[in-house]
PDB file of N, CA and C in Angstrom:
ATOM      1  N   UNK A   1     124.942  66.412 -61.871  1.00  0.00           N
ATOM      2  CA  UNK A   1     125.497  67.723 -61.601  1.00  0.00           C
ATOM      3  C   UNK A   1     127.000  67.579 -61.526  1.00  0.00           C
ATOM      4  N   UNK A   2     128.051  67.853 -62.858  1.00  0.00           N
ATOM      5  CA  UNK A   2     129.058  68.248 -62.625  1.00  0.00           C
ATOM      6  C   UNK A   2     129.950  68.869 -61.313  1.00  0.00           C
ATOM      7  N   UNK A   3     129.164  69.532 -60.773  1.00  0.00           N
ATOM      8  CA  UNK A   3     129.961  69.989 -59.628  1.00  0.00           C
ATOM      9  C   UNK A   3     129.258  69.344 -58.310  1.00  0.00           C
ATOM     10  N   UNK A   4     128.834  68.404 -58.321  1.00  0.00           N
ATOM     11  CA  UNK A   4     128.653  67.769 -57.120  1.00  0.00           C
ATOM     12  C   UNK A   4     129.693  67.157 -56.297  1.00  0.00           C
ATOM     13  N   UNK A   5     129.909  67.116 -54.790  1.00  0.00           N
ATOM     14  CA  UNK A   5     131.468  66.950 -54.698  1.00  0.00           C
ATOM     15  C   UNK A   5     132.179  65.689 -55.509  1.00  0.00           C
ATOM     16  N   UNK A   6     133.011  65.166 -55.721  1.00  0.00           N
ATOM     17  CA  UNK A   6     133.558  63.940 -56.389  1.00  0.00           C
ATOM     18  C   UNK A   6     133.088  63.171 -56.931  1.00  0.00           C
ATOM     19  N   UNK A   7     131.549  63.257 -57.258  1.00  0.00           N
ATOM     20  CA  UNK A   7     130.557  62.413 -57.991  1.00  0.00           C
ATOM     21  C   UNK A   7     130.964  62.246 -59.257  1.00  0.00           C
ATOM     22  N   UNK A   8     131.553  63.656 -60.368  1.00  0.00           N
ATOM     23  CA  UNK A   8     132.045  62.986 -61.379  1.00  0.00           C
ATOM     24  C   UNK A   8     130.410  63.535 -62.266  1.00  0.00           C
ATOM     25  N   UNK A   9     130.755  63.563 -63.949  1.00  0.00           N
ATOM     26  CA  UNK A   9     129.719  63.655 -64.963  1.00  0.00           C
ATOM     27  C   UNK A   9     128.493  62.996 -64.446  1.00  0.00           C
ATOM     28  N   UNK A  10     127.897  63.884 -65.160  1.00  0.00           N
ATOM     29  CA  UNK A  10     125.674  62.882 -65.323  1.00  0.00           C
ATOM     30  C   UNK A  10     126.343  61.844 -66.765  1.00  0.00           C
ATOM     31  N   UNK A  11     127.189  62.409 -67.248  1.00  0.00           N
ATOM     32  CA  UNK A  11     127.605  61.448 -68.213  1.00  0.00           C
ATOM     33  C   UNK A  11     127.655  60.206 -68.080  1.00  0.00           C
ATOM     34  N   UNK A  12     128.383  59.773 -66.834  1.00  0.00           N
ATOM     35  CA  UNK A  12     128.344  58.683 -66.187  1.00  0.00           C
ATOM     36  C   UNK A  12     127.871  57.979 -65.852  1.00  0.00           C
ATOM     37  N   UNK A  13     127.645  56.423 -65.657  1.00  0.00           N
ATOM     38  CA  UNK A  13     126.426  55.734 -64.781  1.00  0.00           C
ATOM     39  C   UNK A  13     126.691  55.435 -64.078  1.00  0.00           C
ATOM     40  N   UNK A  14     128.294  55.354 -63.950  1.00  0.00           N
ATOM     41  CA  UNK A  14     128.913  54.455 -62.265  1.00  0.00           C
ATOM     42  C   UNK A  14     130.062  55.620 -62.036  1.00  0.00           C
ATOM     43  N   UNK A  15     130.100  54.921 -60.525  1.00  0.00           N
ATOM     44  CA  UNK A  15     130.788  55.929 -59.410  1.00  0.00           C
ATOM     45  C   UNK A  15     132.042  54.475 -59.175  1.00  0.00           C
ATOM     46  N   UNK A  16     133.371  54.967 -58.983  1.00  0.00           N
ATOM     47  CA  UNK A  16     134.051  53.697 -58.224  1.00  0.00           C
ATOM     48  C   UNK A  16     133.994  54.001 -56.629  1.00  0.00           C
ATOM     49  N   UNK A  17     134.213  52.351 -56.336  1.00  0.00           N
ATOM     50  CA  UNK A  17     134.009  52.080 -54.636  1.00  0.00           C
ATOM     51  C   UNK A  17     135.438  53.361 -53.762  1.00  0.00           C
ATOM     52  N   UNK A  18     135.936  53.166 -54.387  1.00  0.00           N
ATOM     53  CA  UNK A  18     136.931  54.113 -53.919  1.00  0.00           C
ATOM     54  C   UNK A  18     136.655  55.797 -53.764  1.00  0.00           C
ATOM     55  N   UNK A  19     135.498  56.126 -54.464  1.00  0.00           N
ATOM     56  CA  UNK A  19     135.374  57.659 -54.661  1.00  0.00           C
ATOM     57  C   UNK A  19     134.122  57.663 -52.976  1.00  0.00           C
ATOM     58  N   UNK A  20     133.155  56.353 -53.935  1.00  0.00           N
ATOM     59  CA  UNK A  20     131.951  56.254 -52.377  1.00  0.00           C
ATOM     60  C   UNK A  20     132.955  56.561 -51.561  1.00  0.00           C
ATOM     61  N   UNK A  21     133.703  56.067 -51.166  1.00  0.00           N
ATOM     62  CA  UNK A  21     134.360  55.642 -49.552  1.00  0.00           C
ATOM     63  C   UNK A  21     134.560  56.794 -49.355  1.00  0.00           C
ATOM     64  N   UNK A  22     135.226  57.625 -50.374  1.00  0.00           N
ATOM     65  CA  UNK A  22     136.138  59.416 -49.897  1.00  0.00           C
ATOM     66  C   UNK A  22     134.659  59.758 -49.552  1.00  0.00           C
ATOM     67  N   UNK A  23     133.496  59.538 -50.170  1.00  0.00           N
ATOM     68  CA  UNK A  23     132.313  60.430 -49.881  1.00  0.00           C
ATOM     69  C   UNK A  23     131.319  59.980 -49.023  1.00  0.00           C
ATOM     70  N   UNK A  24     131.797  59.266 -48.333  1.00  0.00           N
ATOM     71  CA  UNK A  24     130.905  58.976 -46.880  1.00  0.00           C
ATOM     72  C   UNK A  24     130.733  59.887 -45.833  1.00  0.00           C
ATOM     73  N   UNK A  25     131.446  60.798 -46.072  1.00  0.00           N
ATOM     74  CA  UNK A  25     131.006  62.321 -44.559  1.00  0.00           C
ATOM     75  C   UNK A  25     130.296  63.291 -45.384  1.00  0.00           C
ATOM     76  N   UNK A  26     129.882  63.538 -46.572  1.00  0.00           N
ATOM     77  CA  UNK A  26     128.884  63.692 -47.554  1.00  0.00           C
ATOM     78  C   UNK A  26     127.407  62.986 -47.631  1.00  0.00           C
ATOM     79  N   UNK A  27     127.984  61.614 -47.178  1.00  0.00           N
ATOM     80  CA  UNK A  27     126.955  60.956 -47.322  1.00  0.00           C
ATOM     81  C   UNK A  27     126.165  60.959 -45.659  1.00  0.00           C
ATOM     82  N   UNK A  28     126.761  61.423 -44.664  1.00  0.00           N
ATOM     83  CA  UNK A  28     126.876  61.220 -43.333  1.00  0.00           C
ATOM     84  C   UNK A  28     125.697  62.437 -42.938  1.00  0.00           C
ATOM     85  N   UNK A  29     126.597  63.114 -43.793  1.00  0.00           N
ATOM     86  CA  UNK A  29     125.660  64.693 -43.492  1.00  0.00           C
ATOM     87  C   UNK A  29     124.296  65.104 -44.346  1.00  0.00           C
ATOM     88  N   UNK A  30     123.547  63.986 -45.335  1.00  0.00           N
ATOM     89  CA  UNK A  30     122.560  64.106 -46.215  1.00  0.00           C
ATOM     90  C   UNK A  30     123.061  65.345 -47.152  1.00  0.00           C
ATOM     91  N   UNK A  31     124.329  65.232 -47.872  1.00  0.00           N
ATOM     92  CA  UNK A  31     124.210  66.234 -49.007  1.00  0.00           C
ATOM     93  C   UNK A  31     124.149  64.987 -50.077  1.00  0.00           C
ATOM     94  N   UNK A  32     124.588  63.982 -49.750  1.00  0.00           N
ATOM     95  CA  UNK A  32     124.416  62.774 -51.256  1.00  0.00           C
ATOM     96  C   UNK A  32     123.456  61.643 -50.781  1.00  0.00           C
ATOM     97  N   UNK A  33     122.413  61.114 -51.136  1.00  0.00           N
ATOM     98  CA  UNK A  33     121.559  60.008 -50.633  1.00  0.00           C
ATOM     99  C   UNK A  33     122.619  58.833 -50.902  1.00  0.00           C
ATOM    100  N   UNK A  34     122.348  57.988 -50.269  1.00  0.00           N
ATOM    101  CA  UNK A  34     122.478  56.352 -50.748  1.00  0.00           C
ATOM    102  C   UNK A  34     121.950  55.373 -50.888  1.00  0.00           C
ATOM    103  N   UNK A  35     121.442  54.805 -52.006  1.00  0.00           N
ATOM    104  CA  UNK A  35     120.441  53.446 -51.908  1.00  0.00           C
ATOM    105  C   UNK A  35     120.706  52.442 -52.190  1.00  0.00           C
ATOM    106  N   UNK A  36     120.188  51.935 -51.165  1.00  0.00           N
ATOM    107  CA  UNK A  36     120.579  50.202 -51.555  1.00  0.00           C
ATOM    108  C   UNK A  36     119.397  50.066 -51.968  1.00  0.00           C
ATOM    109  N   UNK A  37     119.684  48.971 -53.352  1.00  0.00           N
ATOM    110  CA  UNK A  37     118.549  48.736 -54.223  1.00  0.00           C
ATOM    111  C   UNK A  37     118.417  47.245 -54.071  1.00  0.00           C
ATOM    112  N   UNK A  38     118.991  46.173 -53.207  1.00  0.00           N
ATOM    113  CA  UNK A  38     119.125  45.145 -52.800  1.00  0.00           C
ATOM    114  C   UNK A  38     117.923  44.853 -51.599  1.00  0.00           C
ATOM    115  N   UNK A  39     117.238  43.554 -51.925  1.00  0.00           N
ATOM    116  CA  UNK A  39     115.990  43.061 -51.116  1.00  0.00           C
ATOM    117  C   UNK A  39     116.045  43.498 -49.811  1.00  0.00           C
ATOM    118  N   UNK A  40     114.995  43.002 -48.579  1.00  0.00           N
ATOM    119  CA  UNK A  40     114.958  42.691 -47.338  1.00  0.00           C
ATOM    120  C   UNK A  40     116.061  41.863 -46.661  1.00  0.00           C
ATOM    121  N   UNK A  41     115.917  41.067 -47.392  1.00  0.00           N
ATOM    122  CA  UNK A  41     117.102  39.715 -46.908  1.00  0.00           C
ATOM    123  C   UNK A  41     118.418  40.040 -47.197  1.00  0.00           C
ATOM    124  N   UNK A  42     118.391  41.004 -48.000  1.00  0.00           N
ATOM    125  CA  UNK A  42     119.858  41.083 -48.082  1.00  0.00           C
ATOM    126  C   UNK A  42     120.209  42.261 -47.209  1.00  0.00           C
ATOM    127  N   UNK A  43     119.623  43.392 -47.017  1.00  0.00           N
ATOM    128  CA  UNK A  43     119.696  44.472 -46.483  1.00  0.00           C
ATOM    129  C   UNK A  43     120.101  44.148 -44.928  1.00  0.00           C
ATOM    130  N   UNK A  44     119.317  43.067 -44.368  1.00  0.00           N
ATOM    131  CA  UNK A  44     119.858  42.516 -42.493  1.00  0.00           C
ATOM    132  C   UNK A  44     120.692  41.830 -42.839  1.00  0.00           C
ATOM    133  N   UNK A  45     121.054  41.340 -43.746  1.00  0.00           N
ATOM    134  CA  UNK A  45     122.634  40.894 -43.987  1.00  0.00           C
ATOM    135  C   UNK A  45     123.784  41.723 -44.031  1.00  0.00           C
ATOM    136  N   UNK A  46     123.399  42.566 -44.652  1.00  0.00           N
ATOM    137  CA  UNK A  46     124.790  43.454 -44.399  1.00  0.00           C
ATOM    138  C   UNK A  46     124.520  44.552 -45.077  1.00  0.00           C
ATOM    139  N   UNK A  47     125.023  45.997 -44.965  1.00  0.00           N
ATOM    140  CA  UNK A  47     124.438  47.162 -45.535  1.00  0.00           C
ATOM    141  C   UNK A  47     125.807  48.323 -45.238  1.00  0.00           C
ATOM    142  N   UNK A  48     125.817  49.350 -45.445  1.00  0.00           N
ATOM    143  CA  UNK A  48     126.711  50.736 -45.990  1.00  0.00           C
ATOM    144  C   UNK A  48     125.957  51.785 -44.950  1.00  0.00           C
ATOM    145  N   UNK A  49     126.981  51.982 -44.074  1.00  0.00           N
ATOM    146  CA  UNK A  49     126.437  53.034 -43.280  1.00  0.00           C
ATOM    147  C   UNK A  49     125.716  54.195 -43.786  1.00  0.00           C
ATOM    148  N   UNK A  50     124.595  54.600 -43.757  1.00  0.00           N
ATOM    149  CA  UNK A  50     123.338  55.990 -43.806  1.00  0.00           C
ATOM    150  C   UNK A  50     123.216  55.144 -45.313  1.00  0.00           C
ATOM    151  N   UNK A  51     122.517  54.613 -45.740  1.00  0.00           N
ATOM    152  CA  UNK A  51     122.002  53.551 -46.984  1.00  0.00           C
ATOM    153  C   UNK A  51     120.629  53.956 -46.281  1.00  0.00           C
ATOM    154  N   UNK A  52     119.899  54.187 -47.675  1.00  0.00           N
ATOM    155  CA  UNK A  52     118.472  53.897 -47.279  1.00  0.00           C
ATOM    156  C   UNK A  52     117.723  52.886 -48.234  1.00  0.00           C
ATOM    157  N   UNK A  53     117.588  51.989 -47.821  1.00  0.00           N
ATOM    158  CA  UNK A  53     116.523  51.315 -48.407  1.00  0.00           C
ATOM    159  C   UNK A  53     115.704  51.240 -49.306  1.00  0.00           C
ATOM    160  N   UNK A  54     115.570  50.756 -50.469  1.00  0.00           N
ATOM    161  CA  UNK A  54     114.962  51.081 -51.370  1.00  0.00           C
ATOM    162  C   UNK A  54     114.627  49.601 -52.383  1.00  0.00           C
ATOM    163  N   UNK A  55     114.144  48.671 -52.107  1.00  0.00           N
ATOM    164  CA  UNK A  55     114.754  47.417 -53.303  1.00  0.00           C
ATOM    165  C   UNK A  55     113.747  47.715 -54.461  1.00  0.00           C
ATOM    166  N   UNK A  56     114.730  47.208 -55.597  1.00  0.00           N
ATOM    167  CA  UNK A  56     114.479  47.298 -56.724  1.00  0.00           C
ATOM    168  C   UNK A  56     112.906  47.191 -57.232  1.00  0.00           C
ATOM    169  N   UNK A  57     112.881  45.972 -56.943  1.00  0.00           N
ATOM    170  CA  UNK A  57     111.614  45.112 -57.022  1.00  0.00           C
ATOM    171  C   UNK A  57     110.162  45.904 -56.902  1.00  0.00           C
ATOM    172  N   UNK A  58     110.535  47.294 -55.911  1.00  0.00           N
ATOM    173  CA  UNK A  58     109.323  48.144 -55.050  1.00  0.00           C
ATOM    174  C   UNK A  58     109.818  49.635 -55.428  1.00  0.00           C
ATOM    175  N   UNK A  59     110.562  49.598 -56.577  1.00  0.00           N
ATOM    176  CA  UNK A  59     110.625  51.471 -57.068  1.00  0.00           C
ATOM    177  C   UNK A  59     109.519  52.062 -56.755  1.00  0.00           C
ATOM    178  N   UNK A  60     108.447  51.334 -57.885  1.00  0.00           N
ATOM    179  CA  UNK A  60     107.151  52.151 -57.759  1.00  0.00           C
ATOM    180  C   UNK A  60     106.395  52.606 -56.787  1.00  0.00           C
ATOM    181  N   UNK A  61     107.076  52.108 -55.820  1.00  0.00           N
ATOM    182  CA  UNK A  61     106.397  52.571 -54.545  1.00  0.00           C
ATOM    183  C   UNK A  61     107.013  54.172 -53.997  1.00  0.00           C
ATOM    184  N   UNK A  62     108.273  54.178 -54.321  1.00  0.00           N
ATOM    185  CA  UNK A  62     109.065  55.476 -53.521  1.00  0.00           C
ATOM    186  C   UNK A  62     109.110  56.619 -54.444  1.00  0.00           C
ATOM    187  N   UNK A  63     109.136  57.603 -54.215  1.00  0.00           N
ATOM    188  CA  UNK A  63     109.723  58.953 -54.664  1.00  0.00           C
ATOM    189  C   UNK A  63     110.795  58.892 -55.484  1.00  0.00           C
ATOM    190  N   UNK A  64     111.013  59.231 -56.398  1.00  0.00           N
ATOM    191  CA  UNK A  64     112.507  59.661 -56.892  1.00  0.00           C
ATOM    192  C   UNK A  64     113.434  60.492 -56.033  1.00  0.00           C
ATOM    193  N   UNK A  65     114.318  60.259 -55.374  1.00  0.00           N
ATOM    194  CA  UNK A  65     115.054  61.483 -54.426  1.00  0.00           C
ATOM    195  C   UNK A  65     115.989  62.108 -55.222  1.00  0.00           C
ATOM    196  N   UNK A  66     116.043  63.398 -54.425  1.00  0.00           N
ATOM    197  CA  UNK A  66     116.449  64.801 -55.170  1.00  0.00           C
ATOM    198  C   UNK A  66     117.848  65.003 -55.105  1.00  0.00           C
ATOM    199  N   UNK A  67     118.718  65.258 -55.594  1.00  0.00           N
ATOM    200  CA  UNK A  67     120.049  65.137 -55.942  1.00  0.00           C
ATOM    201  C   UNK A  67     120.553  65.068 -55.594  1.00  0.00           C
ATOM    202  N   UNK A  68     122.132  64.788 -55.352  1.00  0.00           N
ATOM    203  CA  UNK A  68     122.698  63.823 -55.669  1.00  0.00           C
ATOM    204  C   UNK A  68     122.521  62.558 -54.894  1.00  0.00           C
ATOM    205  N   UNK A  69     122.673  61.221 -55.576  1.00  0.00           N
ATOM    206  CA  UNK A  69     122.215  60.009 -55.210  1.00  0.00           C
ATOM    207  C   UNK A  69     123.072  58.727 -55.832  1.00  0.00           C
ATOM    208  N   UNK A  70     124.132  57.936 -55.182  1.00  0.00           N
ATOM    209  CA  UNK A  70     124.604  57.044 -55.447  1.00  0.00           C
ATOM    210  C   UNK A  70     123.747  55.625 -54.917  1.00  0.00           C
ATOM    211  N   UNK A  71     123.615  54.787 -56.068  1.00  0.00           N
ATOM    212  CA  UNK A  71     123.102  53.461 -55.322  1.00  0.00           C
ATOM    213  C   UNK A  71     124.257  52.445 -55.881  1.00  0.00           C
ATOM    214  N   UNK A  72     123.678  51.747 -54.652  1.00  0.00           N
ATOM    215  CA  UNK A  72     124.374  50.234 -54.763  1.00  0.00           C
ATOM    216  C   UNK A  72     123.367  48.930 -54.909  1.00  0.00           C
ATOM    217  N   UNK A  73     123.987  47.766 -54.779  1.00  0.00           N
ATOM    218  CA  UNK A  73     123.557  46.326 -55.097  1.00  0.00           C
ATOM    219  C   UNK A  73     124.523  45.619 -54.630  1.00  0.00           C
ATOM    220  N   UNK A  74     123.984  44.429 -54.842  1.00  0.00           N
ATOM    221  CA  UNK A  74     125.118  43.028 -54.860  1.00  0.00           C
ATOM    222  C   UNK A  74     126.099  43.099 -55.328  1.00  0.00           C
ATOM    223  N   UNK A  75     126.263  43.241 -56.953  1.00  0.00           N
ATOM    224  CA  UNK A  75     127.798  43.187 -57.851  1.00  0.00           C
ATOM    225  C   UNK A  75     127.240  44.670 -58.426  1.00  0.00           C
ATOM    226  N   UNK A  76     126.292  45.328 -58.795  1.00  0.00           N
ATOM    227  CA  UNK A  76     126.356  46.337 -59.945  1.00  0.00           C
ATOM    228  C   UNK A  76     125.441  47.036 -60.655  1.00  0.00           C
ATOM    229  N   UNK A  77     124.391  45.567 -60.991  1.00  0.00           N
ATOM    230  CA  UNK A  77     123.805  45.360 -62.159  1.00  0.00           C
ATOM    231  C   UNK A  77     122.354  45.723 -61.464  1.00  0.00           C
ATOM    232  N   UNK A  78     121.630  45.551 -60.735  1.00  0.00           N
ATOM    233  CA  UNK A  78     120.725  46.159 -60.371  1.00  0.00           C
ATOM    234  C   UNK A  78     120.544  47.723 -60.217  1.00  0.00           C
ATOM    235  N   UNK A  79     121.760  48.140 -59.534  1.00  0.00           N
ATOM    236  CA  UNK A  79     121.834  49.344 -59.284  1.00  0.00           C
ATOM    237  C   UNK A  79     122.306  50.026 -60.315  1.00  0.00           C
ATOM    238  N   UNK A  80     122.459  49.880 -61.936  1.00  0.00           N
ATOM    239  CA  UNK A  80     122.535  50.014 -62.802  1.00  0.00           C
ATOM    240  C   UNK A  80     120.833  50.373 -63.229  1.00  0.00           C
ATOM    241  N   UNK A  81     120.215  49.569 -63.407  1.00  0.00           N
ATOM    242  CA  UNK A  81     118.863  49.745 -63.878  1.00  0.00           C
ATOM    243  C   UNK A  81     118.247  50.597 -62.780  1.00  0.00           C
ATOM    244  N   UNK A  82     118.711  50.627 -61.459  1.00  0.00           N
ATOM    245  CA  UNK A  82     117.501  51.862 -60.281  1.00  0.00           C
ATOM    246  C   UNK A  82     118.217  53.182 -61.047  1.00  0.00           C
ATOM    247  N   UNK A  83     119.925  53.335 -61.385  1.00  0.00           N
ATOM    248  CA  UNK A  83     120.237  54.505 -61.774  1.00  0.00           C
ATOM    249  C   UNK A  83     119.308  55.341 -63.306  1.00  0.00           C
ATOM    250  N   UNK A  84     119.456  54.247 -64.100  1.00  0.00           N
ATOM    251  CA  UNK A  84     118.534  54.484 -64.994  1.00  0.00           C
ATOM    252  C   UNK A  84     116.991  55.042 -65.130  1.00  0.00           C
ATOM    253  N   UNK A  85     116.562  54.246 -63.872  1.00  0.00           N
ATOM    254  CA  UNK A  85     114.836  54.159 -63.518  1.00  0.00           C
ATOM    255  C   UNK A  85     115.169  55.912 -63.014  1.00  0.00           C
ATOM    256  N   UNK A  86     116.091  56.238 -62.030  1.00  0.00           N
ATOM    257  CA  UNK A  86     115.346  57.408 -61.635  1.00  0.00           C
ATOM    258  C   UNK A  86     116.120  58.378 -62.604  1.00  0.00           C
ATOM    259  N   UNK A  87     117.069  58.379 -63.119  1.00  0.00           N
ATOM    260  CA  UNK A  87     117.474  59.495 -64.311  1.00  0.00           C
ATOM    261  C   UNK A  87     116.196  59.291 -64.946  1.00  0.00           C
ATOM    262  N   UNK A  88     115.529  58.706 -65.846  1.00  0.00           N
ATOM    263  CA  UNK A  88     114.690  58.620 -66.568  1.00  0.00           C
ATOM    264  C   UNK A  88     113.173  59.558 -66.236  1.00  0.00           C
ATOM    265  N   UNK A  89     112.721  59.435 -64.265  1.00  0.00           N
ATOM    266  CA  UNK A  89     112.278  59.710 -64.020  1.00  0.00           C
ATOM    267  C   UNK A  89     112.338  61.235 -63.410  1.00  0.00           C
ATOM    268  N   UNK A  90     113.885  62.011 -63.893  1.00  0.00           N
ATOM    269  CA  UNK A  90     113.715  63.208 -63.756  1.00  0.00           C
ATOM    270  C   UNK A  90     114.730  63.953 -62.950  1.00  0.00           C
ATOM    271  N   UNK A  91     115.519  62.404 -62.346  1.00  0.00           N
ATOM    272  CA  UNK A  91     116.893  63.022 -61.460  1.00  0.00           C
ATOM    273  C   UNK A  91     118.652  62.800 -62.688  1.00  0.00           C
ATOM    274  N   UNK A  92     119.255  63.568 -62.833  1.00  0.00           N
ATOM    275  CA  UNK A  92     120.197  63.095 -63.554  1.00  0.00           C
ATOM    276  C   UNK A  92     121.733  63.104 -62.778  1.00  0.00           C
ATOM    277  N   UNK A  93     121.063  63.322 -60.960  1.00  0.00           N
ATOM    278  CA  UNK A  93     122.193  63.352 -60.360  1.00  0.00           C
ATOM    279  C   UNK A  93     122.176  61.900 -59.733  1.00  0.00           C
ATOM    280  N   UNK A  94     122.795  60.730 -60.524  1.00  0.00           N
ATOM    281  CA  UNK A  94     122.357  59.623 -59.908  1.00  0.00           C
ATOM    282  C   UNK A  94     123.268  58.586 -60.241  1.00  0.00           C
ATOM    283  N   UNK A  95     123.934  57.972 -59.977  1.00  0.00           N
ATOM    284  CA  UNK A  95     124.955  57.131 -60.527  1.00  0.00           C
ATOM    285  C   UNK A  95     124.874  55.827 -59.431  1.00  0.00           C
ATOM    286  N   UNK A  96     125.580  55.096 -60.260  1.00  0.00           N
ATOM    287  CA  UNK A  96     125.216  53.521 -59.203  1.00  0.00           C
ATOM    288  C   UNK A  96     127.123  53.095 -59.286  1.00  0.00           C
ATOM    289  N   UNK A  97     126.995  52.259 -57.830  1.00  0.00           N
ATOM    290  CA  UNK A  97     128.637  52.261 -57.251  1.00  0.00           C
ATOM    291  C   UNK A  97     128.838  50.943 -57.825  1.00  0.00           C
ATOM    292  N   UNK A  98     130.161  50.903 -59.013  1.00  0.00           N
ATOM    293  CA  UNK A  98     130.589  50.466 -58.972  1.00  0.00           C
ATOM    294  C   UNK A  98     131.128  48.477 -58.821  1.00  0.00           C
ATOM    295  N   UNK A  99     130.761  47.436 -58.917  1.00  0.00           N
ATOM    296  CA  UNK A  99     131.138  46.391 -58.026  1.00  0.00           C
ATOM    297  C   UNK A  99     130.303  46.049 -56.940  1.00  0.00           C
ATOM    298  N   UNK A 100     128.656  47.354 -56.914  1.00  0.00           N
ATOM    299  CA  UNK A 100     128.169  46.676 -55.793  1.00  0.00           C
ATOM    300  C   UNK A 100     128.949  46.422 -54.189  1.00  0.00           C
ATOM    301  N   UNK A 101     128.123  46.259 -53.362  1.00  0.00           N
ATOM    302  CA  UNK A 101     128.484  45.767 -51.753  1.00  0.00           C
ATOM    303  C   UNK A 101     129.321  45.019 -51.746  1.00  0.00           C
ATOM    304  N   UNK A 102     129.218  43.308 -52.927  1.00  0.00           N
ATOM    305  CA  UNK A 102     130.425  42.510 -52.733  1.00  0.00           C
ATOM    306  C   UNK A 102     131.552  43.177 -52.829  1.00  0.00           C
ATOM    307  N   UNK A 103     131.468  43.884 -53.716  1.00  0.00           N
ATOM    308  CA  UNK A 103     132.944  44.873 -54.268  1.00  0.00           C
ATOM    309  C   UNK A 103     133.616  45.461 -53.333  1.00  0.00           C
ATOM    310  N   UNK A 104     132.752  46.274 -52.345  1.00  0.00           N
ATOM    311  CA  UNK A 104     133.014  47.140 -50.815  1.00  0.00           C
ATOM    312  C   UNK A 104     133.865  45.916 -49.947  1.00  0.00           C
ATOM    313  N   UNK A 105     133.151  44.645 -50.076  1.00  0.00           N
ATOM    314  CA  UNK A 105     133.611  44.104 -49.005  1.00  0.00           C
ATOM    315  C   UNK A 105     135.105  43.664 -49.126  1.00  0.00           C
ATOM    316  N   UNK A 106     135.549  43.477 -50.430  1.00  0.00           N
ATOM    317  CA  UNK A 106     136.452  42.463 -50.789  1.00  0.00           C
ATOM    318  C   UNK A 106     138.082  43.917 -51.374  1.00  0.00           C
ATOM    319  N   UNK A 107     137.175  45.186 -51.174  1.00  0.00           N
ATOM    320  CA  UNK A 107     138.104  46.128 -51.533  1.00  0.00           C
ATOM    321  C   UNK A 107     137.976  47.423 -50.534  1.00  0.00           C
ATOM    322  N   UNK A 108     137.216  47.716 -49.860  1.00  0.00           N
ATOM    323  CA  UNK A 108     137.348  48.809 -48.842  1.00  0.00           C
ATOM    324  C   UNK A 108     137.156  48.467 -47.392  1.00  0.00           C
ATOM    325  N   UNK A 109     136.342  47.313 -46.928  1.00  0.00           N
ATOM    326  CA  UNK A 109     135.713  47.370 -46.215  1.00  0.00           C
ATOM    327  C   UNK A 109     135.807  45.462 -45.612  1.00  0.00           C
ATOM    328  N   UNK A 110     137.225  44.858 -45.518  1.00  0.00           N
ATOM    329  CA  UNK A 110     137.047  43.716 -45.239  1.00  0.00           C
ATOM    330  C   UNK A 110     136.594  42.475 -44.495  1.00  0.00           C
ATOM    331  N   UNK A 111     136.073  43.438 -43.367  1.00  0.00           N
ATOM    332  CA  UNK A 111     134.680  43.162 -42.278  1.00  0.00           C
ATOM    333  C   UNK A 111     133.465  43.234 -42.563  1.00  0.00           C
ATOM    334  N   UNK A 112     133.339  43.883 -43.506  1.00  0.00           N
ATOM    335  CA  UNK A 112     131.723  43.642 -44.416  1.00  0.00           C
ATOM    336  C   UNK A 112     131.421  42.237 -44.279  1.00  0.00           C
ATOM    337  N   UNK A 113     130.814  41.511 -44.264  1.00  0.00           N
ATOM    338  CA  UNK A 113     130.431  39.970 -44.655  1.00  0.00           C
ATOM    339  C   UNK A 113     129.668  40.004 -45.916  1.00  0.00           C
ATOM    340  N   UNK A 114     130.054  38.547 -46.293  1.00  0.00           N
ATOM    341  CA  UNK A 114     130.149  38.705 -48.207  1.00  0.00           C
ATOM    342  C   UNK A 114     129.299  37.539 -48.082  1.00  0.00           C
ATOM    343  N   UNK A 115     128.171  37.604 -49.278  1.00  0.00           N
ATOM    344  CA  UNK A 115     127.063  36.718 -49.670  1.00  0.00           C
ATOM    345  C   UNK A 115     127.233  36.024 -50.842  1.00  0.00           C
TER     346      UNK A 115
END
């Protein structure tokens, strides 16, 4: 959805870490989901405030959620293929952040702890 706040084109597949960050009181208030598409083990390691849970590995288990929806990962590349999995499956408000969590840590967020 074009006019979703700062999300930017369905054209798109990625969001930069810099736009997430402006859109965390968006994300605070459930108008944009966030998923981390990153395991168990990584998730009690370190995670993105209001992130919900979701790892890759166990799509088939969850719902597609309803618009707008940024996910993340480690560096990118996972959350690349969940963006895909659920556009495919019917959401096209869905884009994946950027650089991943490492990316957050090493550029917004330097108290993050990095894996």
């Amino acid at each position: 959805m074009s006019g979703s706040p700062g999300l930017g084109s369905e054209a798109d597949m990625e969001i930069s870490l810099q736009k997430v960050n402006l859109l965390l009181p968006a994300i605070a208030d459930g108008q944009i989901t966030l998923v981390d598409c990153r395991e168990d083990d990584e998730w009690q390691f370190n995670r993105l405030p209001g992130a919900r849970l979701m790892p890759l590995s166990r799509f088939g288990e969850f719902a597609v959620p309803e618009g707008p929806v940024i996910v993340y990962c480690h560096h990118g590349m996972r959350s690349l293929r969940a963006t895909s999995y659920f556009r495919s499956r019917g959401n096209p408000q869905v884009w994946s952040m950027a650089g991943g969590i490492d990316g957050w840590s090493l550029e917004i967020d330097p108290q993050l702890p990095r894996y």
